[in-house]
Protein backbone atom coordinates (compact mmCIF):
# COMPACT_ATOMS: atom_id res chain seq x y z
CA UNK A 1 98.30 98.67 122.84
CA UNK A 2 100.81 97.83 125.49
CA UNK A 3 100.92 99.53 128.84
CA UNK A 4 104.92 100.29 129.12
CA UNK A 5 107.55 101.24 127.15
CA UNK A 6 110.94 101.09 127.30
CA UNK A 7 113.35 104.59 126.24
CA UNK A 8 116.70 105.48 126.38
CA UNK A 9 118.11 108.81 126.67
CA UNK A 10 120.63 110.73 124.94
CA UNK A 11 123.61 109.03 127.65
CA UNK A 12 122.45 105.37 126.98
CA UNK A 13 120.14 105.07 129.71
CA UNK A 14 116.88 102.85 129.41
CA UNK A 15 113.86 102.63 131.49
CA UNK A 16 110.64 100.98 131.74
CA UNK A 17 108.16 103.54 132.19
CA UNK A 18 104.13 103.44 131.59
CA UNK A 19 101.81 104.45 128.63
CA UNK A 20 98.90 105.94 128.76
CA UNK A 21 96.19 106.84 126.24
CA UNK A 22 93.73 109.73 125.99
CA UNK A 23 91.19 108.98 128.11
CA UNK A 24 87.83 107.62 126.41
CA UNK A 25 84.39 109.77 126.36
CA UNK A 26 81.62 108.24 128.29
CA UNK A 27 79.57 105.60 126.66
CA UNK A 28 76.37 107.46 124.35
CA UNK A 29 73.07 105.70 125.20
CA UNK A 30 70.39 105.78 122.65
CA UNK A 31 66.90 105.92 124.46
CA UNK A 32 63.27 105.86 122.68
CA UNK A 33 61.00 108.93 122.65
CA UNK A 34 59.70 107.90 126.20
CA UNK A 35 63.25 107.45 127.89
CA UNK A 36 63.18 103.66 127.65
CA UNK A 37 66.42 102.05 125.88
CA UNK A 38 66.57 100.90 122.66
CA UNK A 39 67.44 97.38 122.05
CA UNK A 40 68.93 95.84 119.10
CA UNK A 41 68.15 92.96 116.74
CA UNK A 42 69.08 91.56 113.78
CA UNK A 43 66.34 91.09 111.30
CA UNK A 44 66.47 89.04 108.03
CA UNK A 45 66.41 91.60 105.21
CA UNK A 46 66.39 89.56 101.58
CA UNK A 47 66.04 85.74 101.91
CA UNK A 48 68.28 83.25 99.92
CA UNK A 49 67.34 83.33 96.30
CA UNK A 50 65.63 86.99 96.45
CA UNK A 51 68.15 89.01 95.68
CA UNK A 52 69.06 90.78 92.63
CA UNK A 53 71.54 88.23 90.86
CA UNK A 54 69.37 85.35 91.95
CA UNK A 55 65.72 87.28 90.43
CA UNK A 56 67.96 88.32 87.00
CA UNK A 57 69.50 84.11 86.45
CA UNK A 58 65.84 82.84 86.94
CA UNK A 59 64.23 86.01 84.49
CA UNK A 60 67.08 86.07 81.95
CA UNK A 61 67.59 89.89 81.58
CA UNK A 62 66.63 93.23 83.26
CA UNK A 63 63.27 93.64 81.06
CA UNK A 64 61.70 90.33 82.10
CA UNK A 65 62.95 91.17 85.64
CA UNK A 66 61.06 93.98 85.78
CA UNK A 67 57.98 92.74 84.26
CA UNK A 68 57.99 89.96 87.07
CA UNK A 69 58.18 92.84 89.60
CA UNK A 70 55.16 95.08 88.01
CA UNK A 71 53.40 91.58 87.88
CA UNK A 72 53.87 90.55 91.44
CA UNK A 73 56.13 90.39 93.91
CA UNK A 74 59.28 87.58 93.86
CA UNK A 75 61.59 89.61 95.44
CA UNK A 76 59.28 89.19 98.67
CA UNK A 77 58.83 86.11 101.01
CA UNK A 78 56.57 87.26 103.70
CA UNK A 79 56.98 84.07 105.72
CA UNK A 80 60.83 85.20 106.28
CA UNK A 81 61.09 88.83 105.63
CA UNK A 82 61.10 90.21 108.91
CA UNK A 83 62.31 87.94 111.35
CA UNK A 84 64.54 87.77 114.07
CA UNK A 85 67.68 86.30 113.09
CA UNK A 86 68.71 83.43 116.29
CA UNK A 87 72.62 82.99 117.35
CA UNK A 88 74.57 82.58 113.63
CA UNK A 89 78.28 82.52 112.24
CA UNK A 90 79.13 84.65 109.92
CA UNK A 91 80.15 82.46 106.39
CA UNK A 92 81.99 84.55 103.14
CA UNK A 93 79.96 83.53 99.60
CA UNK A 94 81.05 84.11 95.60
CA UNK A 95 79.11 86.29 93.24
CA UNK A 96 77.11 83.10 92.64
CA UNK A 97 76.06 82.44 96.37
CA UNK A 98 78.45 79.40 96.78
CA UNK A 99 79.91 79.07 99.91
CA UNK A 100 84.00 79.44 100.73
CA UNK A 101 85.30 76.94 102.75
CA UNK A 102 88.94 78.71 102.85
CA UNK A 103 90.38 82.20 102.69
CA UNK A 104 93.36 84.20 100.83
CA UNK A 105 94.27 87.13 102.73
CA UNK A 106 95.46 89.88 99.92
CA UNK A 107 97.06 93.27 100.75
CA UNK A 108 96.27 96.04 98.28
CA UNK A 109 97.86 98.78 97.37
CA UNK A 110 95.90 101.58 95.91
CA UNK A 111 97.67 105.32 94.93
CA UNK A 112 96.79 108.73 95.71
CA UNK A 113 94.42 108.74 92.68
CA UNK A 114 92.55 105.34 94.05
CA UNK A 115 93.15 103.10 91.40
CA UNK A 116 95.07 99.72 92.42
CA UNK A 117 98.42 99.65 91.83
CA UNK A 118 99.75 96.01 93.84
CA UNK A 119 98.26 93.00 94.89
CA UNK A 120 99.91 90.42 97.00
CA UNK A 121 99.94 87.65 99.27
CA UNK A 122 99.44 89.32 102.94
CA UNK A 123 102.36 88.80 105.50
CA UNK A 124 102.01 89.37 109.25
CA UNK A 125 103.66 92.01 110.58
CA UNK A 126 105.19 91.82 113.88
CA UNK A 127 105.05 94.46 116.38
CA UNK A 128 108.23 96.52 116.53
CA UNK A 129 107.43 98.29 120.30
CA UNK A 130 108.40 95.18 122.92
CA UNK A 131 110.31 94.56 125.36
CA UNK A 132 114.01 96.58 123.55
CA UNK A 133 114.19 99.75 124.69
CA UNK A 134 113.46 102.58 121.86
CA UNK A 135 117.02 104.11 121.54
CA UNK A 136 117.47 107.77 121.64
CA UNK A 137 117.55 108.87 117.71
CA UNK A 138 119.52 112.32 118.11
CA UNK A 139 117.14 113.54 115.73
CA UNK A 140 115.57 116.93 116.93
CA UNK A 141 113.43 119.23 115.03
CA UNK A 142 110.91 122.73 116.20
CA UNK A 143 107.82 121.59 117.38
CA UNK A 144 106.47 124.25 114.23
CA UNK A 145 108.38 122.48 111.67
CA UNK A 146 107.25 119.03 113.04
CA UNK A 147 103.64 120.28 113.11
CA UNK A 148 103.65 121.42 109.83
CA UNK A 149 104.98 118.42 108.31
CA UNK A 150 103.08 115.52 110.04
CA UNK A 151 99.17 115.00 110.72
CA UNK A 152 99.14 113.52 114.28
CA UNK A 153 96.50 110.94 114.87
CA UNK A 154 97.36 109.43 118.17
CA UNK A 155 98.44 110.98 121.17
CA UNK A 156 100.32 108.83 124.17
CA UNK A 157 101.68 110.27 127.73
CA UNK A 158 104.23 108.31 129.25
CA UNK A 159 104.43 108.72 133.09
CA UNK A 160 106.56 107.42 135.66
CA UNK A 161 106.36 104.31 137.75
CA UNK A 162 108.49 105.23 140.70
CA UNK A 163 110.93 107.77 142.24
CA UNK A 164 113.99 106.50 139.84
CA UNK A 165 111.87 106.60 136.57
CA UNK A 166 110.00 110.22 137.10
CA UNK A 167 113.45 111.57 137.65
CA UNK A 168 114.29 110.09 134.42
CA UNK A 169 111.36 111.36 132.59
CA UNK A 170 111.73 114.63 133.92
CA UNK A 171 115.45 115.43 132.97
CA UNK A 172 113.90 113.93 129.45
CA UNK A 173 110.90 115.92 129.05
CA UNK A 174 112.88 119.19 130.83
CA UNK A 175 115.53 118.78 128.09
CA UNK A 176 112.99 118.92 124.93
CA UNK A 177 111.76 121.90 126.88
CA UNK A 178 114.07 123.53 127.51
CA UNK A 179 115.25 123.14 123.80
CA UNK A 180 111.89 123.88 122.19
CA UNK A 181 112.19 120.73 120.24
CA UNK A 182 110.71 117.50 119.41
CA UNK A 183 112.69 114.12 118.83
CA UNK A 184 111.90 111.66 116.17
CA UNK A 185 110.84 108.21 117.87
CA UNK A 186 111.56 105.00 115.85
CA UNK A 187 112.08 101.60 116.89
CA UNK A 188 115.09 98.76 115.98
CA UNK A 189 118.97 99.67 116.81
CA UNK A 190 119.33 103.03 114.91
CA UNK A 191 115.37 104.22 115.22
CA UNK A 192 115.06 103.87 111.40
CA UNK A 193 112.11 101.58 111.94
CA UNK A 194 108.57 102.49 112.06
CA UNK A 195 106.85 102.16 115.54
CA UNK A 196 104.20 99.59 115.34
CA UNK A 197 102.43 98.44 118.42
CA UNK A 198 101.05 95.55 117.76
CA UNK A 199 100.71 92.75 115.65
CA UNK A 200 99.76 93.84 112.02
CA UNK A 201 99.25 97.17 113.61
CA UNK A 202 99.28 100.45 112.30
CA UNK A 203 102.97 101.54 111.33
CA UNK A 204 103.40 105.57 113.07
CA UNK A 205 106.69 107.93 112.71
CA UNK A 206 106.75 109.20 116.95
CA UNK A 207 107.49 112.09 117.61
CA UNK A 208 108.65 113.26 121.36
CA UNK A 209 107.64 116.54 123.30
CA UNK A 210 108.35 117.64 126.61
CA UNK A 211 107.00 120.07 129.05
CA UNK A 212 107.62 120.97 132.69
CA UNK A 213 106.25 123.11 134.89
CA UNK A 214 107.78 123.45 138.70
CA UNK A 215 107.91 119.65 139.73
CA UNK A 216 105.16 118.44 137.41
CA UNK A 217 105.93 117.40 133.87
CA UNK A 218 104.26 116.23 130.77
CA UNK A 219 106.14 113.87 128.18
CA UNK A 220 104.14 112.94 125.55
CA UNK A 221 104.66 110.97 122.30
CA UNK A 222 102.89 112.26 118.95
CA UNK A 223 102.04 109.38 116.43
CA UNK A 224 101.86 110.00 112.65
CA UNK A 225 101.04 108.28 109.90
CA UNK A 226 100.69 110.96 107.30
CA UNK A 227 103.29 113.21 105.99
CA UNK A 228 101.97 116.81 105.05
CA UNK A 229 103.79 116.97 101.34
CA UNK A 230 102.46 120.43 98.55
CA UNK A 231 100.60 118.89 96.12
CA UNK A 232 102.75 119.80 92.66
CA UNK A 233 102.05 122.63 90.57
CA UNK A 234 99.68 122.26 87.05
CA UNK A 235 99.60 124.67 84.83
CA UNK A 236 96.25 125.34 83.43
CA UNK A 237 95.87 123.88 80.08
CA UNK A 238 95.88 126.67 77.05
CA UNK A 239 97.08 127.22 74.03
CA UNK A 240 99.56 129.72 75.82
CA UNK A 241 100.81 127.09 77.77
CA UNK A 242 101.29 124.60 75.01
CA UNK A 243 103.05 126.84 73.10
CA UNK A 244 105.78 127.49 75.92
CA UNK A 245 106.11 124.00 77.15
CA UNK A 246 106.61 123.42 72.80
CA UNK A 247 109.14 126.08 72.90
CA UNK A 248 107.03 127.92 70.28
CA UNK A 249 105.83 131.08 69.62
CA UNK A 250 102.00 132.13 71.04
């Protein structure tokens, strides 16, 4: 996440002003029963040639598999089970426990329903939040039609630098105040394109709101990346219902 941003106002004017995040909770610290910290360490779980597709190639089928478990114990290597695992790389294996020596980064598209619906080669994405200002888009909505539509998921303040750039975030944030509106934040010439702050980042729809109070003045900008749409009406299924949709009698 970058630390500025550069915005324009509705007469053309651009500054560089700062951007700051929500500020994070304290660190949690897990402690024992006594007090005394818990420390972490990686133990090795199933050795090579335990596991479950290993134990079914060398029995042949799930019966014999579990006759060899009632029998003894093969899934088991007490000499290894147990043990601290040193410094390591993590490696990627196939179903058969071959290593890969080389990658194929996919994106996947799955629908509402979760089944997969595209697969492709993946394609960095550059961000679209740099060093060109984010023009002003003209497009105002109410903040209750905004927050109706949109499920926020990030929250950013921008603040001023210096003298010249809080009296351009105040006339900014006064003006959406004033107004009792939010404007629509997008990046590229005419704000059509999503805001995206970093390299094969997240892509967010921002969303402006202002609020003053005497001298003091908040400007924040609401990220979304989910738009609040009704779910489309069913009509239970009957023989009532058939016979309407068939144009038939009941």
């Amino acid at each position: 996440m970058p630390r500025d941003i550069r915005i324009s106002d509705e007469r053309g004017r651009d500054a560089k002003v700062g951007l700051l995040g929500p500020k994070r909770p304290p660190p949690r610290r897990i402690v024992g029963p006594g007090g005394s910290s818990v420390g972490y360490a990686t133990l090795v779980k199933v050795p090579e040639g335990r596991d479950y597709a290993s134990l079914l190639r060398a029995h042949g089928d799930d019966a014999a598999l579990a006759a060899a478990l009632v029998a003894g114990d093969p899934e088991l290597d007490l000499d290894v089970v147990g043990r601290r695992v040193g410094p390591a790389d993590r490696v990627w294996v196939r179903q058969d426990g071959s290593l890969l020596y080389a990658e194929r980064l996919l994106e996947v598209v799955f629908g509402p329903d979760g089944t997969e619906r595209e697969r492709k080669d993946f394609i960095d994405v550059e961000a679209t939040v740099g060093e060109d200002p984010l023009p002003w888009s003209g497009r105002l909505f109410p903040i209750d039609e905004v927050v109706r539509r949109f499920a926020f998921t990030r929250r950013l303040q921008l603040r001023h630098v210096d003298g010249l750039t809080y009296e351009f975030l105040f006339e900014l944030a006064r003006g959406l105040y004033e107004r009792r509106q939010m404007l629509f934040v997008g990046a590229g010439s005419r704000a059509a394109k999503p805001l995206i702050f970093q390299r094969n980042g997240s892509p967010y729809r921002g969303f402006l709101s202002g609020r003053v109070d005497g001298d003091g003045y908040v400007l924040a900008l609401h990220l979304s990346n989910l738009e609040l749409k009704k779910p489309a009406a069913i009509m239970p299924k009957s023989p009532a219902n058939d016979a309407v949709k068939s144009g038939g009698d009941s």
